[in-house]
N, C-alpha and C. Protein backbone atom coordinates (compact mmCIF):
# COMPACT_ATOMS: atom_id res chain seq x y z
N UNK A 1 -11.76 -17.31 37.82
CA UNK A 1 -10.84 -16.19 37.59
C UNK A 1 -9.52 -16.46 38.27
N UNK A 2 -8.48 -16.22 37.20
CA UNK A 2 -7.09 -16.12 38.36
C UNK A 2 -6.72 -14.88 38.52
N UNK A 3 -7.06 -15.10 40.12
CA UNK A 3 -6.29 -13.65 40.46
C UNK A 3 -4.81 -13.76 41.47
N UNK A 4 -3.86 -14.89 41.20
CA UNK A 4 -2.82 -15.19 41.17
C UNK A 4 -1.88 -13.72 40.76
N UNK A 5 -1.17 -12.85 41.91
CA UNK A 5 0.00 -12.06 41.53
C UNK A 5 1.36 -12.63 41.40
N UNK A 6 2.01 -13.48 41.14
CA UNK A 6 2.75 -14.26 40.99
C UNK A 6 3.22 -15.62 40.30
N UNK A 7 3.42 -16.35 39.44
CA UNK A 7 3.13 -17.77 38.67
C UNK A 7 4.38 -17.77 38.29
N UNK A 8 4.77 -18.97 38.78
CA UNK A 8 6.00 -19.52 38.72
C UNK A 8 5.91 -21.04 38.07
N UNK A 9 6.13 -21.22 36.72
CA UNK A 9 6.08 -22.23 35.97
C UNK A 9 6.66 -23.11 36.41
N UNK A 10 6.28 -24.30 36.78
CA UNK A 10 7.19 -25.33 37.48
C UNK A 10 6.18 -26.23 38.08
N UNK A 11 6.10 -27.77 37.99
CA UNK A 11 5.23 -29.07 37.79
C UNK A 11 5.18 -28.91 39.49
N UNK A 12 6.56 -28.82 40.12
CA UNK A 12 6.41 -28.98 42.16
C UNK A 12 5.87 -27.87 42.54
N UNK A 13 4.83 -26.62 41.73
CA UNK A 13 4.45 -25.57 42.34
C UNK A 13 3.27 -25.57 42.02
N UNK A 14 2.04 -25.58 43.07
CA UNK A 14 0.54 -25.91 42.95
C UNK A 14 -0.23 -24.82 42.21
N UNK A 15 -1.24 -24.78 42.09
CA UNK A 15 -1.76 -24.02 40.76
C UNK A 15 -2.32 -22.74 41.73
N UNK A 16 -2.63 -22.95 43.14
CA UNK A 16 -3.23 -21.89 44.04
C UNK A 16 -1.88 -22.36 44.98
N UNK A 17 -0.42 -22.50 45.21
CA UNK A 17 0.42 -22.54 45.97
C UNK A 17 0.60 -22.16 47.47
N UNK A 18 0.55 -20.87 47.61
CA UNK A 18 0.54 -20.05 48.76
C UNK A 18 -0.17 -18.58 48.63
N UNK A 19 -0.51 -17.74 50.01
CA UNK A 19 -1.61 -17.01 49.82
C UNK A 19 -0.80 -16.44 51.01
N UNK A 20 -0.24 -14.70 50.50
CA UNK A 20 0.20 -13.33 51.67
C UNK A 20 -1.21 -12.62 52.06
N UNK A 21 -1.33 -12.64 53.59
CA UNK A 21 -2.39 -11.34 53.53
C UNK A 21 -1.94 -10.88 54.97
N UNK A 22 -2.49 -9.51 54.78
CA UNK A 22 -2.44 -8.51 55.64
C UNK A 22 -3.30 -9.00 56.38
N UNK A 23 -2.49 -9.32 57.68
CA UNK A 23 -3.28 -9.26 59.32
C UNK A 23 -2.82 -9.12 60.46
N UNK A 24 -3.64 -8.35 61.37
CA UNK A 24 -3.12 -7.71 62.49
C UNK A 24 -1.85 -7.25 62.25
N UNK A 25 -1.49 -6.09 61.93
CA UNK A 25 -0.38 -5.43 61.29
C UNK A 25 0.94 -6.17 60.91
N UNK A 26 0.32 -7.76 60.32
CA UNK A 26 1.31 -8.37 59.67
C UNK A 26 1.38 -8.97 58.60
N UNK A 27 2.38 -9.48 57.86
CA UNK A 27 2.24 -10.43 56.78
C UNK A 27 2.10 -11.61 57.11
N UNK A 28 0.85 -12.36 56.96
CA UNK A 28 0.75 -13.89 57.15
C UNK A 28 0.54 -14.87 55.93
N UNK A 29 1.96 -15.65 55.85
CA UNK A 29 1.87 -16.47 54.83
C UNK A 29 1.31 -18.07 54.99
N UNK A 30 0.49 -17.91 53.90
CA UNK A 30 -0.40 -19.69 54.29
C UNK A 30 -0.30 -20.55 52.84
N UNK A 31 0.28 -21.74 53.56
CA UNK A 31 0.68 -22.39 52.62
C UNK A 31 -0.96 -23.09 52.15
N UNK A 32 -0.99 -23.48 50.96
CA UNK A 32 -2.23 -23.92 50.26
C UNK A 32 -1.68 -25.45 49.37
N UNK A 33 -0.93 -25.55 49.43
CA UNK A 33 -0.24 -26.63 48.13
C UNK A 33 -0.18 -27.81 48.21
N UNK A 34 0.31 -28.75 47.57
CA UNK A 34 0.41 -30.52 47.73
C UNK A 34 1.52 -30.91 48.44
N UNK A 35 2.79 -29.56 47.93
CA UNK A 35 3.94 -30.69 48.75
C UNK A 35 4.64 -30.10 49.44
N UNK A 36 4.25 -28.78 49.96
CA UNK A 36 4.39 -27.63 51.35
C UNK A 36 5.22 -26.64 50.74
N UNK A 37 5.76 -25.86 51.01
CA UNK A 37 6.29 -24.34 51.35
C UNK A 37 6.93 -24.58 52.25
N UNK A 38 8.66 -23.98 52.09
CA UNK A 38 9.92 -24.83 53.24
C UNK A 38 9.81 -22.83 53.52
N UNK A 39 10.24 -22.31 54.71
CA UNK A 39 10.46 -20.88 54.41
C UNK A 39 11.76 -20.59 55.31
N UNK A 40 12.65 -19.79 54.82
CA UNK A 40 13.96 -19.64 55.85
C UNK A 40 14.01 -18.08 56.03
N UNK A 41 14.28 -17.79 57.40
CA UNK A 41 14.48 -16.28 58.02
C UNK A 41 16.17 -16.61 57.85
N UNK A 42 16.41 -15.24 57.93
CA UNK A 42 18.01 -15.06 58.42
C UNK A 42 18.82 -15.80 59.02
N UNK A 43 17.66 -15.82 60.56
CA UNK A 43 18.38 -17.00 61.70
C UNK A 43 17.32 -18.09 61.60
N UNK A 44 18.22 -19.08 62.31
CA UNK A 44 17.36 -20.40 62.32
C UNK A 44 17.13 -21.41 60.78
N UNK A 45 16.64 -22.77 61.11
CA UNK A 45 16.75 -23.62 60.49
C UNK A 45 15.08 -23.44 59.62
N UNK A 46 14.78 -23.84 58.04
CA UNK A 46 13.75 -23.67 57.56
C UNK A 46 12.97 -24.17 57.83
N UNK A 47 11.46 -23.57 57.98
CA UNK A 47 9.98 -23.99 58.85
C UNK A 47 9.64 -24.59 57.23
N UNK A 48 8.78 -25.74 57.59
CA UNK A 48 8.09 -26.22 56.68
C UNK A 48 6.73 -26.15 56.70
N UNK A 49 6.05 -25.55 55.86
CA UNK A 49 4.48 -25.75 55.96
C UNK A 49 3.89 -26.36 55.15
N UNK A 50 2.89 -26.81 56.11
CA UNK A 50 1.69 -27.44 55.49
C UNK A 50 0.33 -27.53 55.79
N UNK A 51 -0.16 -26.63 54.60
CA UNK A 51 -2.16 -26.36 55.15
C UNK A 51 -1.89 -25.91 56.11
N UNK A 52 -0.29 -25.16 56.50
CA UNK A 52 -0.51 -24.13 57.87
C UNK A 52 0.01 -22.82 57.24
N UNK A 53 0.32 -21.93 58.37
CA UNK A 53 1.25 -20.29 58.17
C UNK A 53 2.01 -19.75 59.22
N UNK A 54 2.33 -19.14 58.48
CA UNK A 54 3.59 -18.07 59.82
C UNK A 54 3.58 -16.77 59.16
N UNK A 55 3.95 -15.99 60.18
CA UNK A 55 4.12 -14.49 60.14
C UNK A 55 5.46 -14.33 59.62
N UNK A 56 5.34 -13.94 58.54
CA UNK A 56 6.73 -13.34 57.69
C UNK A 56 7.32 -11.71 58.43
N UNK A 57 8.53 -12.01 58.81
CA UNK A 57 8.89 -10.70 59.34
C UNK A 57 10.75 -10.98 58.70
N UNK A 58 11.30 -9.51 58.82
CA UNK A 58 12.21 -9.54 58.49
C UNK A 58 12.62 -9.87 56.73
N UNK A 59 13.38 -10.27 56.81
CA UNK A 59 13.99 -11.00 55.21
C UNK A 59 14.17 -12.35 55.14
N UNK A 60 14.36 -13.13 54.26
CA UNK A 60 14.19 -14.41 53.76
C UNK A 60 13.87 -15.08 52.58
N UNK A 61 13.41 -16.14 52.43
CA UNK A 61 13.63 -17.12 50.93
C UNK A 61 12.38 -17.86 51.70
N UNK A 62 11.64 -17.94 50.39
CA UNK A 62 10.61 -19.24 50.16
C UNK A 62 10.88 -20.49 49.25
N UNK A 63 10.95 -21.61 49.98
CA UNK A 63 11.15 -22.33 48.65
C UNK A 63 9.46 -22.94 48.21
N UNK A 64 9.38 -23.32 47.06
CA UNK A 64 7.80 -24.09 47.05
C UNK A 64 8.07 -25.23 46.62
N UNK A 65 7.39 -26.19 47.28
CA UNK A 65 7.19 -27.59 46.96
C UNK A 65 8.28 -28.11 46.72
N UNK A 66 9.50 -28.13 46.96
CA UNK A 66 10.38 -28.78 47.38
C UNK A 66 10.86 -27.94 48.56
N UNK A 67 12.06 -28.72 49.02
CA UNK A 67 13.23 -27.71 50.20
C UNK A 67 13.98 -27.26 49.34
N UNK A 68 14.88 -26.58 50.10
CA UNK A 68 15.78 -25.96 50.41
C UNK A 68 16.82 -26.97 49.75
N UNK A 69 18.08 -26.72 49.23
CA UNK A 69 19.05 -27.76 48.17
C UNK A 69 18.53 -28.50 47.53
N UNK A 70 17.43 -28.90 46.68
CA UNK A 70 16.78 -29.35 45.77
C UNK A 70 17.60 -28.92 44.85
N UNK A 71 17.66 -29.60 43.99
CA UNK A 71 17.92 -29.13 42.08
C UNK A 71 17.02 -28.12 41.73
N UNK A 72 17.39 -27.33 41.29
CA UNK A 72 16.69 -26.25 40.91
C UNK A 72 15.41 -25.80 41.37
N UNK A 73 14.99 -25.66 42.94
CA UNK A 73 14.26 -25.39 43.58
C UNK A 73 13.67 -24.11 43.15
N UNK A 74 12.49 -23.72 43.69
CA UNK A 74 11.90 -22.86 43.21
C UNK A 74 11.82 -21.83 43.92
N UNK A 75 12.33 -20.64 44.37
CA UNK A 75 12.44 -19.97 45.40
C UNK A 75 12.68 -18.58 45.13
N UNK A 76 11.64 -18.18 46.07
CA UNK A 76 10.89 -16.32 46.07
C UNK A 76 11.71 -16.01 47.19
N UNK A 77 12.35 -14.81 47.07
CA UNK A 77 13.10 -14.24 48.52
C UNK A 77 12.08 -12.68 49.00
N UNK A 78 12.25 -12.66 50.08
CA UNK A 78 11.06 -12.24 50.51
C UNK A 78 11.84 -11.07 51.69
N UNK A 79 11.07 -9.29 51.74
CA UNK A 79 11.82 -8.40 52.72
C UNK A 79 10.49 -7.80 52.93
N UNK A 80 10.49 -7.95 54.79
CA UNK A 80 9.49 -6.99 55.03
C UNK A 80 10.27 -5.67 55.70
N UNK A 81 9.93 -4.80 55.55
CA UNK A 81 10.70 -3.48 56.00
C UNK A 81 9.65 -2.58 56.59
N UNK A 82 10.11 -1.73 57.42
CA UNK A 82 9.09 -0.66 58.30
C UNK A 82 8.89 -1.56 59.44
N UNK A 83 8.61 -0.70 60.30
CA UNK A 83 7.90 -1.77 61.93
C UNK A 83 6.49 -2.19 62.02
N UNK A 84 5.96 -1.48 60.96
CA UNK A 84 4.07 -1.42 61.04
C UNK A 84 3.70 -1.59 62.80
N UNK A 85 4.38 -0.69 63.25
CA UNK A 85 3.63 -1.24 64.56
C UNK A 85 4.30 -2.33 65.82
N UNK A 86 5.41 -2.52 65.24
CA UNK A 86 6.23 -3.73 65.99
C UNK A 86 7.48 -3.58 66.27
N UNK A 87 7.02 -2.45 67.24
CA UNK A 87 8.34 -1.60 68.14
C UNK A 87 8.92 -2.34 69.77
């Protein structure tokens, strides 16, 4: 079964890519893919993952399976809003 909320047609984006879930009152994004998940916050330079994750906070851009200035990179921008807890 795909239960994929998202599909982004494109050969550099893995068929199970990346995976958001709710934990400990946060968003934790885990990369799953062949050729990583680059992710950029506001501040700072883009984290690259691989078969790892980070806590998405704030606003930002995902790129998948390529970086960041690629040719037509593939990239989800991403806003978490509310404090859930993270005052």
């Amino acid at each position: 079964a795909n239960n994929a909320q998202l599909c982004i047609n494109d050969p550099r984006v893995s068929r199970l890519h990346a995976r958001i879930d709710w934990r400990n009152s946060g968003f934790l994004l885990t990369d799953l893919s062949s050729f990583g998940t680059w992710v950029r916050f506001q501040e700072g330079d883009p984290l690259l993952l691989r078969r790892d994750a980070c806590l998405l906070h704030g606003c930002g851009q995902m790129a998948l399976g390529v970086p960041f200035g690629e040719a037509d990179a593939p990239i989800v921008a991403f806003e978490v809003s509310g404090t859930h807890g993270l005052e």
